[in-house]
N, C-alpha and C. Protein backbone atom coordinates (compact mmCIF):
# COMPACT_ATOMS: atom_id res chain seq x y z
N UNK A 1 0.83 -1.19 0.00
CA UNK A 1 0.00 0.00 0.00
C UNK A 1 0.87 1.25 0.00
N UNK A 2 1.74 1.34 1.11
CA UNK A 2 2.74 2.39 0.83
C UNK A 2 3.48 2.63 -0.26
N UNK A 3 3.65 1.56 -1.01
CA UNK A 3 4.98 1.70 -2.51
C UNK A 3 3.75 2.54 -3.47
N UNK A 4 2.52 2.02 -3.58
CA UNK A 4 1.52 1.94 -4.62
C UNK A 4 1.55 1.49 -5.93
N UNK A 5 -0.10 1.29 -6.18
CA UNK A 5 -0.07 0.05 -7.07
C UNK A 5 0.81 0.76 -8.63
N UNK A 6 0.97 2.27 -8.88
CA UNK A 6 1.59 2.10 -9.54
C UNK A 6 2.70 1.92 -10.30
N UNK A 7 3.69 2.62 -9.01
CA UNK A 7 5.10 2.21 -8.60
C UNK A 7 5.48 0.53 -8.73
N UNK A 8 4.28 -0.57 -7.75
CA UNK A 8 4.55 -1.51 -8.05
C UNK A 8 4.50 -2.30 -9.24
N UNK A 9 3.49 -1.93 -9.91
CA UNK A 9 3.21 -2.08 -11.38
C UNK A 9 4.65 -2.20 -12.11
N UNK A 10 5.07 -0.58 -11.93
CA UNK A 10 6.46 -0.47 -12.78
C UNK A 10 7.35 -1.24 -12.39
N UNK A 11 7.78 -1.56 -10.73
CA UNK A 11 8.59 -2.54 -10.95
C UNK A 11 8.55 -4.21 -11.15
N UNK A 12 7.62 -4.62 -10.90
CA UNK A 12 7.32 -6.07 -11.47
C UNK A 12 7.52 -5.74 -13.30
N UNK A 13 7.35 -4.47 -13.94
CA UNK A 13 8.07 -4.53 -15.25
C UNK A 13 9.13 -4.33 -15.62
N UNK A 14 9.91 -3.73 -14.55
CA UNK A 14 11.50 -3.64 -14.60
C UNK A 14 11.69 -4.83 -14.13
N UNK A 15 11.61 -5.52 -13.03
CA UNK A 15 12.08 -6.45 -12.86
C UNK A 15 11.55 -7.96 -13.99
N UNK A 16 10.39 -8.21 -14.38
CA UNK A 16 10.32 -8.99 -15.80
C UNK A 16 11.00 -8.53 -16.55
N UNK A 17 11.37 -7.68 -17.27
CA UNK A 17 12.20 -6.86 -17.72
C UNK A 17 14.12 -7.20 -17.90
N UNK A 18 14.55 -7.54 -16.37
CA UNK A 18 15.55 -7.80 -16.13
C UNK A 18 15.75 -9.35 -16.16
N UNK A 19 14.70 -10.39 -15.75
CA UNK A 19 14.94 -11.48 -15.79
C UNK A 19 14.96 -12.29 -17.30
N UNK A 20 13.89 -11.51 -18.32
CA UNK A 20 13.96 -11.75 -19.92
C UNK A 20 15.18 -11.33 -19.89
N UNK A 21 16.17 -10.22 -19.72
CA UNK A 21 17.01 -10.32 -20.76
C UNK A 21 18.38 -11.19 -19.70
N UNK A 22 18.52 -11.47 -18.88
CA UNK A 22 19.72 -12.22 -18.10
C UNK A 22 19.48 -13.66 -18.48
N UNK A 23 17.85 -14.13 -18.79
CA UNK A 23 18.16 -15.50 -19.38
C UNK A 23 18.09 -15.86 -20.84
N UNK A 24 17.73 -14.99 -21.56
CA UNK A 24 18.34 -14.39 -22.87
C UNK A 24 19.48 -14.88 -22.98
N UNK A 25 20.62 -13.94 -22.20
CA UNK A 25 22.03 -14.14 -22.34
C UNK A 25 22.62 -15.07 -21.60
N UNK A 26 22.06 -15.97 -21.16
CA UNK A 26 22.32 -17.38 -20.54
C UNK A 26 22.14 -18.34 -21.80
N UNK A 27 21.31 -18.03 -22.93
CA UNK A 27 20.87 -18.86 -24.03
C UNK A 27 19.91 -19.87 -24.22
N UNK A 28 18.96 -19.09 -23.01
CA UNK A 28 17.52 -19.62 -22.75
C UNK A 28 16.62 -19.10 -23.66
N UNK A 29 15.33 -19.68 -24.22
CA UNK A 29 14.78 -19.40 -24.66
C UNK A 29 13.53 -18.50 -24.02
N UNK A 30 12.70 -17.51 -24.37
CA UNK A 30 11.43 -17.05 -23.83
C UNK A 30 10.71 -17.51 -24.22
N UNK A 31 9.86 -18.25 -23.37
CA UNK A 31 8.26 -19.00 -24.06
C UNK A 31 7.42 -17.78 -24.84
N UNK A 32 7.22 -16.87 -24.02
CA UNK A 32 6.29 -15.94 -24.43
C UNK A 32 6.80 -15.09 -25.33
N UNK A 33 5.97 -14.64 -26.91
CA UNK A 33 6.63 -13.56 -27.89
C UNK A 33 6.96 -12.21 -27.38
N UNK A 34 7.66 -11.72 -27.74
CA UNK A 34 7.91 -10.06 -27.98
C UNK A 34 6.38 -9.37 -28.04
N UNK A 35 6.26 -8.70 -27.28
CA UNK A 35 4.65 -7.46 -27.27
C UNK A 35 3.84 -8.25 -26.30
N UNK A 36 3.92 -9.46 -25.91
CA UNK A 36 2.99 -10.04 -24.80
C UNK A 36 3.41 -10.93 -23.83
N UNK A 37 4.74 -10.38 -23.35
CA UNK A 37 5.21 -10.69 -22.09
C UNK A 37 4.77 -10.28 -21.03
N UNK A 38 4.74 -11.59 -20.00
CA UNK A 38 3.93 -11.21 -19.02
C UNK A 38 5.02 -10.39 -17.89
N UNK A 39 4.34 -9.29 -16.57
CA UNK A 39 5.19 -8.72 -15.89
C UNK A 39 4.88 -9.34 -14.27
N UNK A 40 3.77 -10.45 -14.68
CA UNK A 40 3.93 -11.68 -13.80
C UNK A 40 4.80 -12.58 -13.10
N UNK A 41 4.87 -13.02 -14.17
CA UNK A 41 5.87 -14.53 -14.67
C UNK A 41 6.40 -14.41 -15.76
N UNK A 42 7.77 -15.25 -15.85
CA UNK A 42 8.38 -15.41 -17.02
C UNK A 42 8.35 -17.07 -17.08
N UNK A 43 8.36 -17.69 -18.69
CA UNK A 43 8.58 -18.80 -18.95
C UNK A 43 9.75 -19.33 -19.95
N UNK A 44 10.95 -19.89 -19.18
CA UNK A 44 12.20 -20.35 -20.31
C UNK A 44 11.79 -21.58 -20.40
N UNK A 45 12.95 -22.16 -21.44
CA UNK A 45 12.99 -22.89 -21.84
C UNK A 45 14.88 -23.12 -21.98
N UNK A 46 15.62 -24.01 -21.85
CA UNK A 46 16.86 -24.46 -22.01
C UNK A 46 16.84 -25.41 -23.72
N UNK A 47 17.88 -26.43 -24.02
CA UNK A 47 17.20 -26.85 -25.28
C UNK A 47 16.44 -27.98 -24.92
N UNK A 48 15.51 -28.95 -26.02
CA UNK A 48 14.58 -29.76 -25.84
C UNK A 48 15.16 -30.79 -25.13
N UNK A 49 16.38 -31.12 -25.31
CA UNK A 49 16.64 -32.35 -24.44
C UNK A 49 17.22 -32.07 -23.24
N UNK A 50 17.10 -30.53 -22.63
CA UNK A 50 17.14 -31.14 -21.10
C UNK A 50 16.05 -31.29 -20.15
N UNK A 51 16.94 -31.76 -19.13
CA UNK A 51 15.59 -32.37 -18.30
C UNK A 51 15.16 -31.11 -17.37
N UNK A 52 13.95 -30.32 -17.41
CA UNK A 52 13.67 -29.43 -16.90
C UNK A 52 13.01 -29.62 -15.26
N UNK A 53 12.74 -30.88 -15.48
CA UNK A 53 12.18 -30.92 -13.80
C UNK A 53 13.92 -31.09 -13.00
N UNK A 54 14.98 -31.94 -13.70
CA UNK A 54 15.79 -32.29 -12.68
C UNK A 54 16.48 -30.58 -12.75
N UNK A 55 16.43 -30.00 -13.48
CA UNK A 55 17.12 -28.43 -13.42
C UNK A 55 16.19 -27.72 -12.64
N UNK A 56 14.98 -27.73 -12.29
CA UNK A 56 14.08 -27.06 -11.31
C UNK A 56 14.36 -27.98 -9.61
N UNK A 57 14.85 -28.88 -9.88
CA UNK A 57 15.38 -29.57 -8.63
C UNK A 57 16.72 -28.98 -8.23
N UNK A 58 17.74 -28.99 -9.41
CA UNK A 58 18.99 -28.77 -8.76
C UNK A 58 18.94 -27.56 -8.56
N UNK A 59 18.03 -26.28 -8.76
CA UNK A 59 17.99 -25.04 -8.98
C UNK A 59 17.49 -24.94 -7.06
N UNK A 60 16.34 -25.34 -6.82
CA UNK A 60 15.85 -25.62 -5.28
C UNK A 60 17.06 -26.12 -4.26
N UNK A 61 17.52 -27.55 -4.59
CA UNK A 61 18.26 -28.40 -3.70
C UNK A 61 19.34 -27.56 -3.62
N UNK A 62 20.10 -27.28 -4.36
CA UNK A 62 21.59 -27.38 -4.39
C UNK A 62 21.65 -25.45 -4.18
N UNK A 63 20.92 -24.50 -4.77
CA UNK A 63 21.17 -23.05 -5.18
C UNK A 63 20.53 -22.61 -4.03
N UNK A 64 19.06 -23.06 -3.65
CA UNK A 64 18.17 -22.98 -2.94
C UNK A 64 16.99 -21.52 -3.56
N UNK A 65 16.69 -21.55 -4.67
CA UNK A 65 16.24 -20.67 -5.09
C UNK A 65 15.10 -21.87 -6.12
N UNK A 66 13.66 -21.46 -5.76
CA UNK A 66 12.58 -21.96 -5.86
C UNK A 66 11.78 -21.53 -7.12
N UNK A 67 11.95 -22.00 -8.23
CA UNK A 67 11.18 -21.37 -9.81
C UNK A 67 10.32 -22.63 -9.91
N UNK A 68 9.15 -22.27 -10.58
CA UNK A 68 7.53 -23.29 -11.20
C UNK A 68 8.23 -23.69 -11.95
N UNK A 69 7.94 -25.08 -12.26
CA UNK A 69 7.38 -25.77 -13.07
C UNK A 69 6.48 -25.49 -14.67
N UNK A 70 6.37 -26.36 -15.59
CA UNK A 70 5.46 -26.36 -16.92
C UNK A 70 4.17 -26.62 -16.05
N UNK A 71 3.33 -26.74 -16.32
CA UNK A 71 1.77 -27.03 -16.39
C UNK A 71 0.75 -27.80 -17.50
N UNK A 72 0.64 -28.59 -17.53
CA UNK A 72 -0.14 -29.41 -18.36
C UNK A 72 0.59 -29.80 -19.53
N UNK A 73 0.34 -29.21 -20.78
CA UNK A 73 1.58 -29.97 -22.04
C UNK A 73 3.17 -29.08 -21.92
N UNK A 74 2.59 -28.26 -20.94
CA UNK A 74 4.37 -27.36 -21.21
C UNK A 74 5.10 -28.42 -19.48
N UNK A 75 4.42 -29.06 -19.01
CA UNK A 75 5.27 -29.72 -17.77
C UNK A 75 6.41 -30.28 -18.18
N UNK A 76 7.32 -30.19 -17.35
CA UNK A 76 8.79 -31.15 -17.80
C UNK A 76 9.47 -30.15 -18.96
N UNK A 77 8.91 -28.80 -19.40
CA UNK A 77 9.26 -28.62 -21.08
C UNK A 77 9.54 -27.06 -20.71
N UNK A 78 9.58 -26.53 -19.65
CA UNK A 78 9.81 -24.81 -19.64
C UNK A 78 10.32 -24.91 -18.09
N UNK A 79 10.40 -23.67 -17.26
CA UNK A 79 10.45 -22.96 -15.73
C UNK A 79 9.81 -21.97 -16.26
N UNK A 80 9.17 -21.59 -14.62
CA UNK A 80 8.42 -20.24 -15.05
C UNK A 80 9.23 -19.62 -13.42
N UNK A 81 9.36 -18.72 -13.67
CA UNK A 81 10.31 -17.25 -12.66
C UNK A 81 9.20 -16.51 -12.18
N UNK A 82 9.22 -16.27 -11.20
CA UNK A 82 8.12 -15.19 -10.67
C UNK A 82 9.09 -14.05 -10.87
N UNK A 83 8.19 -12.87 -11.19
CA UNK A 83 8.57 -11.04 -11.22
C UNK A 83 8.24 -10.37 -9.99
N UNK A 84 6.95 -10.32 -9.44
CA UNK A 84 6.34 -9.69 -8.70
C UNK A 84 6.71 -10.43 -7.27
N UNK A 85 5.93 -9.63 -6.36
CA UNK A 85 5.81 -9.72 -4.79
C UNK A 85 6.96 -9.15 -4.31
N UNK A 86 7.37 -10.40 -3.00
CA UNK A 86 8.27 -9.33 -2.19
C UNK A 86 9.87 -9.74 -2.37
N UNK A 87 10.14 -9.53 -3.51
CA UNK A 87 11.37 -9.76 -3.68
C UNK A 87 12.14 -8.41 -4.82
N UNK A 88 13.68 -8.50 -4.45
CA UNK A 88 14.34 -7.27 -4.93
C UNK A 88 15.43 -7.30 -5.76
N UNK A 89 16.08 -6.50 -6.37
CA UNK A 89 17.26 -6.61 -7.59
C UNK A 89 18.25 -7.79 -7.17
N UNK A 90 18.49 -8.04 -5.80
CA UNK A 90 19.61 -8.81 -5.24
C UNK A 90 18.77 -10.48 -5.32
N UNK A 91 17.28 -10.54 -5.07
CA UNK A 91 17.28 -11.81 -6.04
C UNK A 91 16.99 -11.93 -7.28
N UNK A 92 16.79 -11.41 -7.91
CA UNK A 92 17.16 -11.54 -9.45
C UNK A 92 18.12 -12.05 -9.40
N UNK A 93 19.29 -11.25 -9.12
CA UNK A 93 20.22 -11.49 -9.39
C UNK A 93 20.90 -12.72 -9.11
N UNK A 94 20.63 -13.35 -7.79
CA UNK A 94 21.22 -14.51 -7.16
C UNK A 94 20.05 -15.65 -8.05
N UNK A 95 19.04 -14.92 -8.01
CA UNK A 95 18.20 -16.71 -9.17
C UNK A 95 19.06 -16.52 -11.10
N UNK A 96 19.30 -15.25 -11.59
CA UNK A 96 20.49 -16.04 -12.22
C UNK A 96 21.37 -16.23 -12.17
N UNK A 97 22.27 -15.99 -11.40
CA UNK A 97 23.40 -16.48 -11.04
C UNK A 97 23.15 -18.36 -10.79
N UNK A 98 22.34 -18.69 -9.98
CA UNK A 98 21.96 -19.85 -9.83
C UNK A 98 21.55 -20.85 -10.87
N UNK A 99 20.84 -20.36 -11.79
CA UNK A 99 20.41 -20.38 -12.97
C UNK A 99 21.53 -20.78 -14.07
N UNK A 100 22.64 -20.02 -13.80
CA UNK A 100 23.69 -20.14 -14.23
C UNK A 100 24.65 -21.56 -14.08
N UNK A 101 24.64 -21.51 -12.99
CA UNK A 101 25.30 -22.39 -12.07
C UNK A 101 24.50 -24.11 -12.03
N UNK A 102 23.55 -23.53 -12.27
CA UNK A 102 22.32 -25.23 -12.67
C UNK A 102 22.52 -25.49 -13.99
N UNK A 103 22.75 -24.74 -15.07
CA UNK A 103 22.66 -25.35 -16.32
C UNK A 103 23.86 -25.60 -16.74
N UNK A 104 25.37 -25.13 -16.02
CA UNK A 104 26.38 -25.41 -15.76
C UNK A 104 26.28 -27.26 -15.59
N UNK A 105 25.86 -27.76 -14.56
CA UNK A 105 25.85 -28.65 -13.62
C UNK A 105 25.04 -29.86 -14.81
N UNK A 106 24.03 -29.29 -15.96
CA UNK A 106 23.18 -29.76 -16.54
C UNK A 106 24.17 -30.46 -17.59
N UNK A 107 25.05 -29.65 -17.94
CA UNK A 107 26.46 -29.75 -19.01
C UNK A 107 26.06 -28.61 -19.92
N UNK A 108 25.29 -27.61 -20.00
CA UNK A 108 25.02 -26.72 -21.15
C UNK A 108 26.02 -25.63 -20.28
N UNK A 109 26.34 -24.95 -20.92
CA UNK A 109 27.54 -23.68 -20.99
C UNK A 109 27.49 -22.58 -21.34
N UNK A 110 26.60 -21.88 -20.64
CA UNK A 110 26.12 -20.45 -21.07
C UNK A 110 27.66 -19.40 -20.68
N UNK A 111 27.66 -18.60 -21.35
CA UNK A 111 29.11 -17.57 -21.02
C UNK A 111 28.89 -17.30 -19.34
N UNK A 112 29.74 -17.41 -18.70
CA UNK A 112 30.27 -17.23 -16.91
C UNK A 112 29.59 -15.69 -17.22
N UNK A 113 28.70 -15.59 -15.85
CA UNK A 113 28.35 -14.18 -15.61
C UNK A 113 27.28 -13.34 -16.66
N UNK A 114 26.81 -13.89 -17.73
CA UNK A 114 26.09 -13.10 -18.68
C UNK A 114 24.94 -12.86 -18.45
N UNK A 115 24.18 -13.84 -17.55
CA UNK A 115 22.90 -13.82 -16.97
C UNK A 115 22.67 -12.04 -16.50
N UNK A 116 23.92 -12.62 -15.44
CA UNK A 116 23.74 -11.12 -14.34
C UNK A 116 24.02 -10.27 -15.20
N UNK A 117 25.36 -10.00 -15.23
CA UNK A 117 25.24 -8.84 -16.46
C UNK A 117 24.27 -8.34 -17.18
N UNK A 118 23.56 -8.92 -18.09
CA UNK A 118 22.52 -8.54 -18.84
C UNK A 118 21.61 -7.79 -17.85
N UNK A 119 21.12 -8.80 -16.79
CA UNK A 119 20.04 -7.69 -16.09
C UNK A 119 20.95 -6.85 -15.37
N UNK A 120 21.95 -6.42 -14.76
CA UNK A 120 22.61 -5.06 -14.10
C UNK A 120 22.53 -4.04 -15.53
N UNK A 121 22.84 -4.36 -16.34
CA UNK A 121 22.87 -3.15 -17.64
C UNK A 121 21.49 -3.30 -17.37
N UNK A 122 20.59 -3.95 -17.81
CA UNK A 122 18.95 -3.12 -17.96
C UNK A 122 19.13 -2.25 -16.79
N UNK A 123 19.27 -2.79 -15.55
CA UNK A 123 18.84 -2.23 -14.08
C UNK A 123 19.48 -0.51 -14.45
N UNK A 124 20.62 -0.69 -14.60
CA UNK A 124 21.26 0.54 -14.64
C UNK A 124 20.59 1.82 -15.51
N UNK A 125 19.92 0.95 -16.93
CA UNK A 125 19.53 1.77 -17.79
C UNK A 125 18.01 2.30 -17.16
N UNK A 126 17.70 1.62 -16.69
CA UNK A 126 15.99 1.48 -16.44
C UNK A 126 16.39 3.15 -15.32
N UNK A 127 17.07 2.80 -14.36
CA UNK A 127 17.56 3.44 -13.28
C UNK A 127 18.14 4.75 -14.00
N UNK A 128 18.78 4.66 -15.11
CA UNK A 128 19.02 6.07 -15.36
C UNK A 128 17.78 6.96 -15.92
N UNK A 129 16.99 6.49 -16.68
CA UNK A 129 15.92 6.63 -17.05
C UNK A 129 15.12 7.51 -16.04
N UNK A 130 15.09 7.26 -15.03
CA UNK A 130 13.64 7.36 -13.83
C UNK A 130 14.70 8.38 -13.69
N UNK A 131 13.09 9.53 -13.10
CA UNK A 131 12.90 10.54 -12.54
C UNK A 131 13.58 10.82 -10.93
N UNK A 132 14.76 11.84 -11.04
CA UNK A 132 14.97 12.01 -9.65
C UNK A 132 14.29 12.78 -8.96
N UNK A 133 14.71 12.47 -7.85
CA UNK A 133 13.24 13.11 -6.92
C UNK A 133 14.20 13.72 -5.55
N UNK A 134 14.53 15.05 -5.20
CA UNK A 134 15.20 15.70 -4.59
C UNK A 134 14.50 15.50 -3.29
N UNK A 135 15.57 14.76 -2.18
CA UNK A 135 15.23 14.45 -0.36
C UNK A 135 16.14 15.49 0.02
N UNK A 136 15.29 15.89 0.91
CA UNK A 136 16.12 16.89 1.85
C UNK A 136 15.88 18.26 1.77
């Protein structure tokens, strides 16, 4: 109530925002097209032959960072990332880093660090963008 809904709005879209493009540059796929991404949830995809439930396991067990599951024909076949609620730039950041570190473990080989990277440049840009607001 204090942030408001439309502040929060904006950042569940900065932060969807930041998690499309860090698993982008991990060499994940986005389920959802360009113009109708959700600022919900996000849905990747790694390639067809890995195993997406045991990478949503080692992502929990081993990282300790908790992403959904597919649902009905997409089960076993995507992760979906939450955007919203009560979480902040520093987990983003640590679910790809983790993210990183699971598909590592999977044998796929995304470039060391590109995840994060990608979303700190949005963050930064998004952040230069916005309106300062003079305290004091």
């Amino acid at each position: 109530m204090k942030e408001g809904r439309h502040s929060a709005f904006a950042r569940h879209a900065r932060f969807a925002a930041a998690i499309r493009a860090g698993c982008s540059a991990l060499g994940l796929s986005l389920f959802a097209r360009p113009g109708v991404y959700s600022n919900t949830v996000t849905a990747i995809s790694a390639t067809a032959d890995t195993d997406h439930r045991a990478l949503q396991q080692s992502l929990r067990e081993r990282y300790g960072v908790v992403v959904g599951g597919g649902q009905m024909q997409l089960e076993g076949k995507v992760l979906r990332i939450g955007n919203m609620g009560a979480i902040g730039r520093k987990d983003i950041l640590t679910a790809l880093a983790a993210l990183e570190m699971a598909l590592r473990d999977s044998g796929l080989a995304p470039s060391p660090g590109a995840g994060v990277a990608a979303a700190n440049a949005l963050f930064a840009e998004t952040e230069a963008a916005a309106p300062r607001v003079a305290v004091g």
